[in-house]
Protein backbone atom coordinates (compact mmCIF):
# COMPACT_ATOMS: atom_id res chain seq x y z
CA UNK A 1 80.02 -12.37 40.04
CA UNK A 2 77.62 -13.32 37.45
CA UNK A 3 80.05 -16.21 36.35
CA UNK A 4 80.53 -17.41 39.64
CA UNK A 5 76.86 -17.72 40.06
CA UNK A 6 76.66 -19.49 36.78
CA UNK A 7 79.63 -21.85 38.49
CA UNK A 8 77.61 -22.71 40.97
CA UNK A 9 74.78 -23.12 39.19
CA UNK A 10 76.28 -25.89 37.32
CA UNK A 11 77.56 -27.46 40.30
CA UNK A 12 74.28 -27.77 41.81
CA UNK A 13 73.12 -29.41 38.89
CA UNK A 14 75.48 -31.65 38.67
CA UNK A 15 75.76 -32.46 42.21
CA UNK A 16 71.49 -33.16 41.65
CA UNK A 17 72.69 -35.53 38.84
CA UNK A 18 74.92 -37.29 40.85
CA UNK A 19 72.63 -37.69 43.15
CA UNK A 20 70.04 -38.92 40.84
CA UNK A 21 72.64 -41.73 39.60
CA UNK A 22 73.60 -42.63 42.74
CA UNK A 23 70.04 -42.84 43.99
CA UNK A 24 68.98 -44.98 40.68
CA UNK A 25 71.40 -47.41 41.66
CA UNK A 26 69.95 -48.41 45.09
CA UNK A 27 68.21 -51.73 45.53
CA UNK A 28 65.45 -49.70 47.59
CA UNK A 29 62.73 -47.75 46.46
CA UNK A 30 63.41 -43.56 46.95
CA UNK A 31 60.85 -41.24 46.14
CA UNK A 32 60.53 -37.56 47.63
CA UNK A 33 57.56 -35.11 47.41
CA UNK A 34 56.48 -31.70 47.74
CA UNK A 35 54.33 -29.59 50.40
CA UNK A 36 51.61 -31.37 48.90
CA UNK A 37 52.72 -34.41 48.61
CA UNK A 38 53.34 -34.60 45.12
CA UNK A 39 56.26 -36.88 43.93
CA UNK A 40 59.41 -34.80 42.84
CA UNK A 41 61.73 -37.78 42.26
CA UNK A 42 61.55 -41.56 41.34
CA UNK A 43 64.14 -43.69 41.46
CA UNK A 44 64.82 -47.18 39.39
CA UNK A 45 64.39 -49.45 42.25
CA UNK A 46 60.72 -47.24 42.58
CA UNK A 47 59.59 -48.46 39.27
CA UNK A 48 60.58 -51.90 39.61
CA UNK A 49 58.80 -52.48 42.94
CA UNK A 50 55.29 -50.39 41.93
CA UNK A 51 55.12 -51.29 38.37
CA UNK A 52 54.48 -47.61 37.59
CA UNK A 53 56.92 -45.60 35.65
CA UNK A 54 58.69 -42.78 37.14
CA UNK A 55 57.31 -40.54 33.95
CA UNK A 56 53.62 -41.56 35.21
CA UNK A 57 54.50 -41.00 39.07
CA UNK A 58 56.27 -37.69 38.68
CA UNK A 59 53.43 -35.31 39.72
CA UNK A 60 51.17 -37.53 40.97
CA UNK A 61 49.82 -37.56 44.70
CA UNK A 62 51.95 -40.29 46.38
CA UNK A 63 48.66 -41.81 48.01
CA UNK A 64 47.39 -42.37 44.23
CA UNK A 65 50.64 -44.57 43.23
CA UNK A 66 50.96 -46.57 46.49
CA UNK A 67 47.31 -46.79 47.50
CA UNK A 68 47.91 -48.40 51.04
CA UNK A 69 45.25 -47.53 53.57
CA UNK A 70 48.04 -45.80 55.68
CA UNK A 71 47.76 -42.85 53.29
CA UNK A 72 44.36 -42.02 54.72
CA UNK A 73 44.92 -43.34 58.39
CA UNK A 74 48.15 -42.90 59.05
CA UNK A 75 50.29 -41.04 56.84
CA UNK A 76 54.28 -41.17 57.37
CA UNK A 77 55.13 -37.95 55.14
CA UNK A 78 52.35 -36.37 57.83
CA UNK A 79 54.03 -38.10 61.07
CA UNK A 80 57.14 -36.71 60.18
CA UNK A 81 56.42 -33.31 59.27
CA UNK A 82 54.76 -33.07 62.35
CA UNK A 83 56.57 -34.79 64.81
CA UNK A 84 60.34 -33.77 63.53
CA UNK A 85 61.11 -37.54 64.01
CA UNK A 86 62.22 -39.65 61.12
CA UNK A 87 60.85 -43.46 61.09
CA UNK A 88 62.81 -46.37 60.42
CA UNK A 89 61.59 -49.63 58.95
CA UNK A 90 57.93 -49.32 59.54
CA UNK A 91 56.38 -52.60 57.62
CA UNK A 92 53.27 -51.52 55.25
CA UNK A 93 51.16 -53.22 52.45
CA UNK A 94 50.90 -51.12 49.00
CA UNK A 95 49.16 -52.04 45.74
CA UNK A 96 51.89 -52.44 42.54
CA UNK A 97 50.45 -51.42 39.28
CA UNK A 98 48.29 -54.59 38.63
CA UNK A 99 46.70 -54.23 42.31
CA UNK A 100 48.68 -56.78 44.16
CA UNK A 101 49.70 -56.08 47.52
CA UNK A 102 53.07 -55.93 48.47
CA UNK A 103 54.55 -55.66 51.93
CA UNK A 104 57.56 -53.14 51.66
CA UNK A 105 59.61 -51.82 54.87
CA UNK A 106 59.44 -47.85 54.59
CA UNK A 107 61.63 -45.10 55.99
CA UNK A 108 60.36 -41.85 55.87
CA UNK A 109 62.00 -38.05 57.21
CA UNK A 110 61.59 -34.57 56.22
CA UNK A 111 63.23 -32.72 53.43
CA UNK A 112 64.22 -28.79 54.38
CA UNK A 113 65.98 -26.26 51.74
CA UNK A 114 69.12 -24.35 53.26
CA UNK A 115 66.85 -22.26 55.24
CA UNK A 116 65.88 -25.12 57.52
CA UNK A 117 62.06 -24.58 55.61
CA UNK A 118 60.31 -27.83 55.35
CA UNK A 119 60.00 -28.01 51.49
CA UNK A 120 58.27 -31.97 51.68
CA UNK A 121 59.32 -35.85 52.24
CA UNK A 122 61.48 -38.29 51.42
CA UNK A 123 60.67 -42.32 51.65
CA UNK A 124 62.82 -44.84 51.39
CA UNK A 125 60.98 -48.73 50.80
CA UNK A 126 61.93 -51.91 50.31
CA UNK A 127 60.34 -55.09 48.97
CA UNK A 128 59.58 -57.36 51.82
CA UNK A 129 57.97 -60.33 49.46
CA UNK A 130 61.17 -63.07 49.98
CA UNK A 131 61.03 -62.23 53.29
CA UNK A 132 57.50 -62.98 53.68
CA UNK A 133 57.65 -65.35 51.62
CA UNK A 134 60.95 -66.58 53.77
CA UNK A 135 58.62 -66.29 57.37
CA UNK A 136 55.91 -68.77 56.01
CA UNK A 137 58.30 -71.45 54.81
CA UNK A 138 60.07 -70.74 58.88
CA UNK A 139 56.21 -70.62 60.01
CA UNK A 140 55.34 -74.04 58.75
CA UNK A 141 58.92 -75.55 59.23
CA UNK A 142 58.60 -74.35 62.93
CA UNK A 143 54.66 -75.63 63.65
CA UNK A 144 53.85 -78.29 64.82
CA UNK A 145 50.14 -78.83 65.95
CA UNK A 146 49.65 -75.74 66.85
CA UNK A 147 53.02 -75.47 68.93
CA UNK A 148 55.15 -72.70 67.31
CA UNK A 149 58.74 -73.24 67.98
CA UNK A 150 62.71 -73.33 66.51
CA UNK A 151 64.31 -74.15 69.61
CA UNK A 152 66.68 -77.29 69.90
CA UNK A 153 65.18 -78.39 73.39
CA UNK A 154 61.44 -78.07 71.57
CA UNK A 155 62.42 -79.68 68.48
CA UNK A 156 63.78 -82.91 70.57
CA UNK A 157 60.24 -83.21 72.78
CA UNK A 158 58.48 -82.80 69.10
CA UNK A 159 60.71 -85.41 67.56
CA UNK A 160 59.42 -87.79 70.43
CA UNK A 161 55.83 -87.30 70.32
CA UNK A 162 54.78 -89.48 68.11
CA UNK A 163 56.31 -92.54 69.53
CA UNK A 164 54.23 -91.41 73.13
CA UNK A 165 51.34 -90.56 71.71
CA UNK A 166 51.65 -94.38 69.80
CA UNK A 167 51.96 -96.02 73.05
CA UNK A 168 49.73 -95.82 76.19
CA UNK A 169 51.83 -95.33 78.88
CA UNK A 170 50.90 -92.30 80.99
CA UNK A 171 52.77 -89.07 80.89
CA UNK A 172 53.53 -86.14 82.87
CA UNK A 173 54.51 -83.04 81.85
CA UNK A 174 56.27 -80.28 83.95
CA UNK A 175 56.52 -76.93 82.82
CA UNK A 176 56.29 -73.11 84.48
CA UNK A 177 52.33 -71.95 83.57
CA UNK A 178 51.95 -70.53 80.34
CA UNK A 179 54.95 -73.15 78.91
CA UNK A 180 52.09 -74.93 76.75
CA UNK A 181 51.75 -78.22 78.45
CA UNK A 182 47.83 -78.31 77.98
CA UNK A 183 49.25 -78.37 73.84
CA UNK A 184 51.79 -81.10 74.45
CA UNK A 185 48.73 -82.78 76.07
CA UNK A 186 46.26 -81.81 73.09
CA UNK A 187 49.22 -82.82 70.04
CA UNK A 188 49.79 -86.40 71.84
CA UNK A 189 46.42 -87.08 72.04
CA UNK A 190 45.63 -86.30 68.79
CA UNK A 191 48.94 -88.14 67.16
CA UNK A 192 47.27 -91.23 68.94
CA UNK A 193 45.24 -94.14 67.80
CA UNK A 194 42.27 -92.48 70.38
CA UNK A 195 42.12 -88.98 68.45
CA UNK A 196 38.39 -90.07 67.43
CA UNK A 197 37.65 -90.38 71.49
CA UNK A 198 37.61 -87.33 73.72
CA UNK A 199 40.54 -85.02 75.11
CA UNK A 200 39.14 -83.70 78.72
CA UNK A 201 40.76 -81.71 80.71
CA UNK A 202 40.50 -80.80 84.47
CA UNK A 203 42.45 -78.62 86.49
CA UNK A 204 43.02 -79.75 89.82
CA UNK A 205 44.25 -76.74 91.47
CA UNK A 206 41.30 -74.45 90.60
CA UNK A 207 38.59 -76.58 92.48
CA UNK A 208 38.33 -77.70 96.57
CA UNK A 209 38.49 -81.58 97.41
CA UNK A 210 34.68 -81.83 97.26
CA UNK A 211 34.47 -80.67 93.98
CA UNK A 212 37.00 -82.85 92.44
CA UNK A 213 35.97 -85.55 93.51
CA UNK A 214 32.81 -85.35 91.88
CA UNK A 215 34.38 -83.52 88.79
CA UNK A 216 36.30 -87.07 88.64
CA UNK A 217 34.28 -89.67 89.19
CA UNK A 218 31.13 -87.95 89.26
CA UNK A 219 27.82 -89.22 91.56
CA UNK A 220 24.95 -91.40 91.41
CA UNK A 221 21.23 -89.89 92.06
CA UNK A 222 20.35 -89.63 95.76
CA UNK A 223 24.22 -89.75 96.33
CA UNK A 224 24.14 -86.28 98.70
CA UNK A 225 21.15 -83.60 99.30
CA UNK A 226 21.15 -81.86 95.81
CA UNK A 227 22.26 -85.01 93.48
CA UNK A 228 18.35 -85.40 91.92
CA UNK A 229 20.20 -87.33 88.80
CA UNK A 230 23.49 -88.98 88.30
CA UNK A 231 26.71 -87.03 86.88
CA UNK A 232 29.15 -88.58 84.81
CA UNK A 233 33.13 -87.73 85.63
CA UNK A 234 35.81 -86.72 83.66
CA UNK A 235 37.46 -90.35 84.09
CA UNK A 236 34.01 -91.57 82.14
CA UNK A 237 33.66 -88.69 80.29
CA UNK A 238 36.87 -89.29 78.44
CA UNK A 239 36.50 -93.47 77.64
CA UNK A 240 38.42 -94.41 75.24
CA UNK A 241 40.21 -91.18 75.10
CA UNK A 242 42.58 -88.94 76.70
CA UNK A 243 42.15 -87.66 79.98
CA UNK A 244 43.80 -84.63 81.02
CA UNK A 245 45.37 -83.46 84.50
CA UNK A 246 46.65 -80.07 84.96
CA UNK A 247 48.16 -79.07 87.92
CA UNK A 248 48.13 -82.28 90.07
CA UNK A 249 50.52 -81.72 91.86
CA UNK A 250 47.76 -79.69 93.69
CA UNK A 251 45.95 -82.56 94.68
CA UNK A 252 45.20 -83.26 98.36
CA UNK A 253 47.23 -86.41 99.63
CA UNK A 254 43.09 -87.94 100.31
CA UNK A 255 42.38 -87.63 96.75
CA UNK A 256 45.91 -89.06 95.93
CA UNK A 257 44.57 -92.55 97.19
CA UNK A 258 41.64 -92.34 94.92
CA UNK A 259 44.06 -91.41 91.73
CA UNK A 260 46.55 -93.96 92.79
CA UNK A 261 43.83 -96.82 92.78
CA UNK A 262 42.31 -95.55 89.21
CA UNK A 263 46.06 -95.85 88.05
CA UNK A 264 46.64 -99.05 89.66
CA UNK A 265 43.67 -101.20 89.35
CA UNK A 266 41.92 -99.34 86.07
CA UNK A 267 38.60 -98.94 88.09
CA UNK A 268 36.77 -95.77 90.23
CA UNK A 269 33.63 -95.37 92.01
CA UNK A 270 31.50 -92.67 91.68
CA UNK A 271 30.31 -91.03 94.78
CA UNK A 272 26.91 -93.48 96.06
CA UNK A 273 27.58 -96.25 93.63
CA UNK A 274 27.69 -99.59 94.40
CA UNK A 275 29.21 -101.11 91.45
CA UNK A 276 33.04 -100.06 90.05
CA UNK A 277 33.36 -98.78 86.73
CA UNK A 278 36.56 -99.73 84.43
CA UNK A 279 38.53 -96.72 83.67
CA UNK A 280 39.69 -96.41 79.75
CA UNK A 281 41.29 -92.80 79.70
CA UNK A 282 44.96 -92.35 78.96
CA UNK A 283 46.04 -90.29 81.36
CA UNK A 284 48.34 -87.36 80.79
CA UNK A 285 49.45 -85.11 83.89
CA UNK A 286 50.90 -81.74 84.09
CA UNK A 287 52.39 -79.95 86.92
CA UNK A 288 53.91 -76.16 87.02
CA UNK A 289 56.02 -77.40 90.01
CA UNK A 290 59.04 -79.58 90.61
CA UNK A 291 56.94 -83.02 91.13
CA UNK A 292 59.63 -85.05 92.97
CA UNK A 293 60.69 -82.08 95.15
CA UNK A 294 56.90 -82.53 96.68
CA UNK A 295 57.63 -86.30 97.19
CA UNK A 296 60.76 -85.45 99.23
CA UNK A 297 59.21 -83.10 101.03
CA UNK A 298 56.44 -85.94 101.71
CA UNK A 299 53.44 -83.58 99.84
CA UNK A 300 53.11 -85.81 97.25
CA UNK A 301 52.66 -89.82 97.28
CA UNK A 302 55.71 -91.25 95.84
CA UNK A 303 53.71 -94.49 94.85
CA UNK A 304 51.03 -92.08 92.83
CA UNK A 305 54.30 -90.06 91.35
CA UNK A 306 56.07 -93.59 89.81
CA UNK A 307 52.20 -94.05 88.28
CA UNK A 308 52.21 -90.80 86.80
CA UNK A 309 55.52 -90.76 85.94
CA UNK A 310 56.25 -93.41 83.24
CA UNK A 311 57.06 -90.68 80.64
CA UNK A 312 58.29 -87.65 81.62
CA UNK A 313 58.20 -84.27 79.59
CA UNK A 314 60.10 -80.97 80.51
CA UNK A 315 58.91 -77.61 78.65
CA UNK A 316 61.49 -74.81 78.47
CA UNK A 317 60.73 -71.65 79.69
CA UNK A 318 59.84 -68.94 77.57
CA UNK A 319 63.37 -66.90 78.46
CA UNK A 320 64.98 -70.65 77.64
CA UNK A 321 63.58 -69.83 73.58
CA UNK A 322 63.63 -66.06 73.03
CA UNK A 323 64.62 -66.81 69.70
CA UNK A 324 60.90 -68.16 69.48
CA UNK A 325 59.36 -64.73 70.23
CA UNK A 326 59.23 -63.28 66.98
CA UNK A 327 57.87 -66.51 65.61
CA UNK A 328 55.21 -66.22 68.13
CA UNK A 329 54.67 -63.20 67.99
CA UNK A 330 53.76 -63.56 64.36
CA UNK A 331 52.03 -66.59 65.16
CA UNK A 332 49.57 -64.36 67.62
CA UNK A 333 49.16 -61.91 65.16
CA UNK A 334 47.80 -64.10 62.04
CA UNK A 335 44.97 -66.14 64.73
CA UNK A 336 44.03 -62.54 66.04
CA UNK A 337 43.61 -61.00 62.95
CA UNK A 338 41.55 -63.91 61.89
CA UNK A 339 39.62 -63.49 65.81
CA UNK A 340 39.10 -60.27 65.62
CA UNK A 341 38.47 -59.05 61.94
CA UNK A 342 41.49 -56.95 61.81
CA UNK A 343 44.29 -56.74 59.89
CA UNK A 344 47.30 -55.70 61.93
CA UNK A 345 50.40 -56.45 59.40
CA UNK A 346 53.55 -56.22 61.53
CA UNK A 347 55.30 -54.70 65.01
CA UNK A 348 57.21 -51.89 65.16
CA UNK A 349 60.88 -52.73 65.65
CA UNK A 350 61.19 -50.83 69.21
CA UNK A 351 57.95 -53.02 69.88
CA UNK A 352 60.36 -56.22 69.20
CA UNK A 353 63.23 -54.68 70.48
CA UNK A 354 61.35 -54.34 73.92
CA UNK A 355 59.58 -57.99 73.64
CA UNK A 356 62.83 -59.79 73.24
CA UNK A 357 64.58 -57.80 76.35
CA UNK A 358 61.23 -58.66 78.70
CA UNK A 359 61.90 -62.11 81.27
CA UNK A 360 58.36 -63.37 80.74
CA UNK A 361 57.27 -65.10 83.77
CA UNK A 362 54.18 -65.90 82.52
CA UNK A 363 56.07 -67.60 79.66
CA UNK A 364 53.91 -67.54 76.33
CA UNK A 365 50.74 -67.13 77.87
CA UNK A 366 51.73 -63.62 79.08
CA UNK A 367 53.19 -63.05 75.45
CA UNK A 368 49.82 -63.64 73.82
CA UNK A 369 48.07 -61.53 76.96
CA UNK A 370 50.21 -58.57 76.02
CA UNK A 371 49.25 -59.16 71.85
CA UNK A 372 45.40 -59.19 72.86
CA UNK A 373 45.98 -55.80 74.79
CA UNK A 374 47.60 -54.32 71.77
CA UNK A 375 45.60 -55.27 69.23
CA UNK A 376 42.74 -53.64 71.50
CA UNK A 377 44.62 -50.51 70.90
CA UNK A 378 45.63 -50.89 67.94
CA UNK A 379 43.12 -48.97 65.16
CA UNK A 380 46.21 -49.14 62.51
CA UNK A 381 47.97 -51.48 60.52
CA UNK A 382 51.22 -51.67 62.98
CA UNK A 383 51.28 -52.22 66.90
CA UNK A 384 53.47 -49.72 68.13
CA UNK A 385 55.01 -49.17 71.76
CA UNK A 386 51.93 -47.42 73.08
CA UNK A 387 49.59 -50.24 72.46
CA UNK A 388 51.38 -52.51 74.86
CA UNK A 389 50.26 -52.87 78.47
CA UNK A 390 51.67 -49.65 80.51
CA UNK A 391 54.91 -51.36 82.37
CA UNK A 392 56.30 -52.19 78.33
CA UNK A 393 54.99 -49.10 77.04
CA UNK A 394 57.24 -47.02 79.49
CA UNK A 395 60.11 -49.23 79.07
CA UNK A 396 60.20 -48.71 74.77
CA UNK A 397 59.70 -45.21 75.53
CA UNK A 398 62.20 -44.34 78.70
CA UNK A 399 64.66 -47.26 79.10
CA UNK A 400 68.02 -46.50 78.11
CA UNK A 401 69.28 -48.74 74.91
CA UNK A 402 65.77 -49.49 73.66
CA UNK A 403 65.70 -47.77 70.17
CA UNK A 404 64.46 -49.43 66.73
CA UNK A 405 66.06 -52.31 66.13
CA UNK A 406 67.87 -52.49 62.30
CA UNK A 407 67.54 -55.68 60.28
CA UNK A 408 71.12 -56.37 60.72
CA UNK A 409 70.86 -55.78 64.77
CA UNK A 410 67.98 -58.67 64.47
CA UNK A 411 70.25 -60.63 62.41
CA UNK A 412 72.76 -60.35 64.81
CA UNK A 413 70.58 -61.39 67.02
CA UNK A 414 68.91 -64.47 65.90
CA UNK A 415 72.03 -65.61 64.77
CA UNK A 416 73.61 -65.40 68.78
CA UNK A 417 70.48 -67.10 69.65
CA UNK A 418 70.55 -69.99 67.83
CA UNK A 419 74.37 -70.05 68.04
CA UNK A 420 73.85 -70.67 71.75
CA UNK A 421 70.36 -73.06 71.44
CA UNK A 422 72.68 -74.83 69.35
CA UNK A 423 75.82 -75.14 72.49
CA UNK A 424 78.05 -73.55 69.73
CA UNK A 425 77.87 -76.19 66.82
CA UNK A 426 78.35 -74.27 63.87
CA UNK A 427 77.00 -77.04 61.92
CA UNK A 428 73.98 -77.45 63.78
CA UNK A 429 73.29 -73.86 63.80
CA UNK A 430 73.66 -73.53 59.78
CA UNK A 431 71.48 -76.15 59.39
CA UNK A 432 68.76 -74.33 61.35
CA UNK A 433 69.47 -71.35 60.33
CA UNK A 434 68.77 -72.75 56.74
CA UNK A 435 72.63 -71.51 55.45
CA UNK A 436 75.77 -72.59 54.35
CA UNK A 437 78.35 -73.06 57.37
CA UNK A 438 80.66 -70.97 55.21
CA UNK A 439 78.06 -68.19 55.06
CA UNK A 440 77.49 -68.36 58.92
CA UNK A 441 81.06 -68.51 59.31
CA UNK A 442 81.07 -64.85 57.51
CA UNK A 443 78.34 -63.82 59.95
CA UNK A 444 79.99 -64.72 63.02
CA UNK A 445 82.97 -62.81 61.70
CA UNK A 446 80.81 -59.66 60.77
CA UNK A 447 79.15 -59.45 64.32
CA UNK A 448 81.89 -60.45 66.50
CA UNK A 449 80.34 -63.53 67.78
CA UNK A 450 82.49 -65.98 69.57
């Protein structure tokens, strides 16, 4: 008996030093603790990533190694222990030996003896710095003036905007609301010789006839009842510059006459003046409705649409990019932090996972609406399924098929995406994708993608 215990004995330990080996070989950092959370293990990949040794870890509180303010706020060991539920890629920033913070993806569960006792934790965490380092070079490939995109269909209209803004034609631009046709507006004026004048913008569909009209053209003093000085309009406000119209297609067919003269003969009249004043706005139009479907349908002047319509510009919709959402979505989250004071560092994977399923009819102005509710919620590091508006919230929590998404499932992913933004050209697609075609080749075969 007593040499069968010793037998087993010795297989335990060397089952723990296999483990050690094979744990020391792993490109991610593995570290486990006790009840108290001191560290009982170390691996290679541990050292390399913190700087500290494993001899000057071993025994040490983890929080006084990693030193991320998720220790105090937010524990994982803590989550896990207490919740049963293991977590899976949740992004955080640590310190490294020298005090440089690092963003590493972490993995946490709980560690139970044969008893099914909880005797501590164990974390796995990986070095996130090329990938960060990755996401800025895609950030600042995919920017341009302050339009965030990597889809084909985007990348064409941004090719083109310089040579409209250059000329002074006028422009309209269609596009759903929320598309970003107020920063197509915005980008052309300011590629354009008349960046120095004024960009004004006026939305047509928010304001009665009356209003307008005035809003415009403005008035002279003594022009109606309450005009005891004169107004300027819009069309004078922006001389010289860029003159903005969202949602004409809005416009009452009476007003219609007035555009279509400003457009025609380069002159208006404010309301009680005598005189005509020259008009020296570019005008750029935008519409959230199929223009030339209201001229059929005899809504819309068809003389005022030609006028408006030397350029035309067609944003996708938001469901048209999705492989743009997580670029957006990172996008939001650096000008809110920066708004707000905060420092929110990532989403949670089911929080992607449920953002790239949604349809978006509000496009990416409903996408920024739902980041401003979270990071309202949000009093930690990472916005989580709970912090999204209710209807999202229930869907990352109930729907069937929404789990955490793994890095290869996003690969998968983006690479489908772009396969299809890019009709199937493998060449194309490599080339945005920033790869060798040989390499995508080997990721097409790995997924299954046709």
């Amino acid at each position: 008996m007593k040499k069968r215990g010793k037998a087993q004995q010795d297989d335990l330990g060397s089952g723990q030093d296999h483990l050690r080996t094979i744990l020391n070989c792993v490109a991610d950092g593995v570290f486990t603790v006790d009840n108290e959370k001191r560290i009982q293990f170390f691996n290679n990949a541990a050292e390399r990533i913190t700087g500290f040794s494993s001899r000057e870890a071993l025994g040490q509180f983890c929080r006084d190694i990693f030193r991320t303010r998720n220790c105090a706020d937010s524990c994982v060991i803590d989550h896990v222990v207490r919740t049963g539920k293991p977590i899976i890629g949740r992004p955080v920033q640590i310190l490294n030996r020298e005090g440089r913070s690092i963003m590493v993806s972490i993995s946490a569960a709980v560690l139970q003896n044969s008893e099914g006792a909880v005797i501590g934790g164990v974390e796995t965490f990986r070095d996130l710095t090329a990938e960060e380092e990755l996401r800025r070079k895609i950030s600042k490939t995919y920017t341009f003036h302050e339009i965030v995109s990597r889809n084909p269909k985007m990348h064409e209209l941004f090719a083109i905007l310089p040579d409209v803004a250059e000329s002074n034609v006028n422009v309209l631009i269609e596009g759903q609301s929320g598309t970003g046709k107020e920063l197509f507006a915005r980008a052309i004026h300011n590629l354009s010789a008349r960046k120095s004048k004024p960009f004004v913008a006026v939305n047509c569909g928010s304001l009665p006839d009356t209003l307008l009209e005035s809003e415009l053209f403005g008035y002279k003093k003594g022009a109606f009842t309450d005009a005891k000085h004169d107004k300027p309009g819009r069309f004078d406000l922006a001389k010289g510059g860029t003159l903005f119209l969202d949602e004409v297609g809005d416009v009452s067919p009476a007003l219609q006459v007035r555009l279509l003269r400003v457009l025609q003969e380069k002159i208006f009249e404010p309301l009680g003046a005598t005189e005509p004043v020259k008009s020296e706005a570019r005008i750029v139009a935008a519409t959230n409705r199929h223009l030339f479907g209201k001229v059929n349908d005899g809504s819309f002047r068809e003389d005022l649409y030609y006028r408006l319509n030397v350029l035309r510009l067609v944003l996708p919709t938001l469901r048209e990019r999705r492989c743009d959402i997580p670029l957006l979505i990172d996008h939001f989250r650096c000008r809110l932090n920066a708004e707000t004071g905060k420092n929110i560092e990532a989403v949670d994977d089911s929080v992607l996972t449920v953002l790239m399923g949604h349809d978006f009819p509000g496009n990416v102005r409903e996408l920024e609406n739902i980041l401003q509710h979270a990071f309202v919620l949000c009093r930690d590091s990472i916005i989580l399924p709970c912090h999204l508006p209710k209807e999202l919230a229930t869907r990352a929590t109930q729907e069937p098929g929404l789990g955490p998404l793994s890095l290869e499932e996003i690969e998968r992913r983006v690479v489908r995406e772009t396969l299809m933004d890019n009709s199937g050209n493998r060449t194309a697609t490599a080339g945005q994708l920033g790869i060798d075609p040989s390499t995508l080749y080997r990721k097409l075969k790995r997924y299954g993608i046709n």
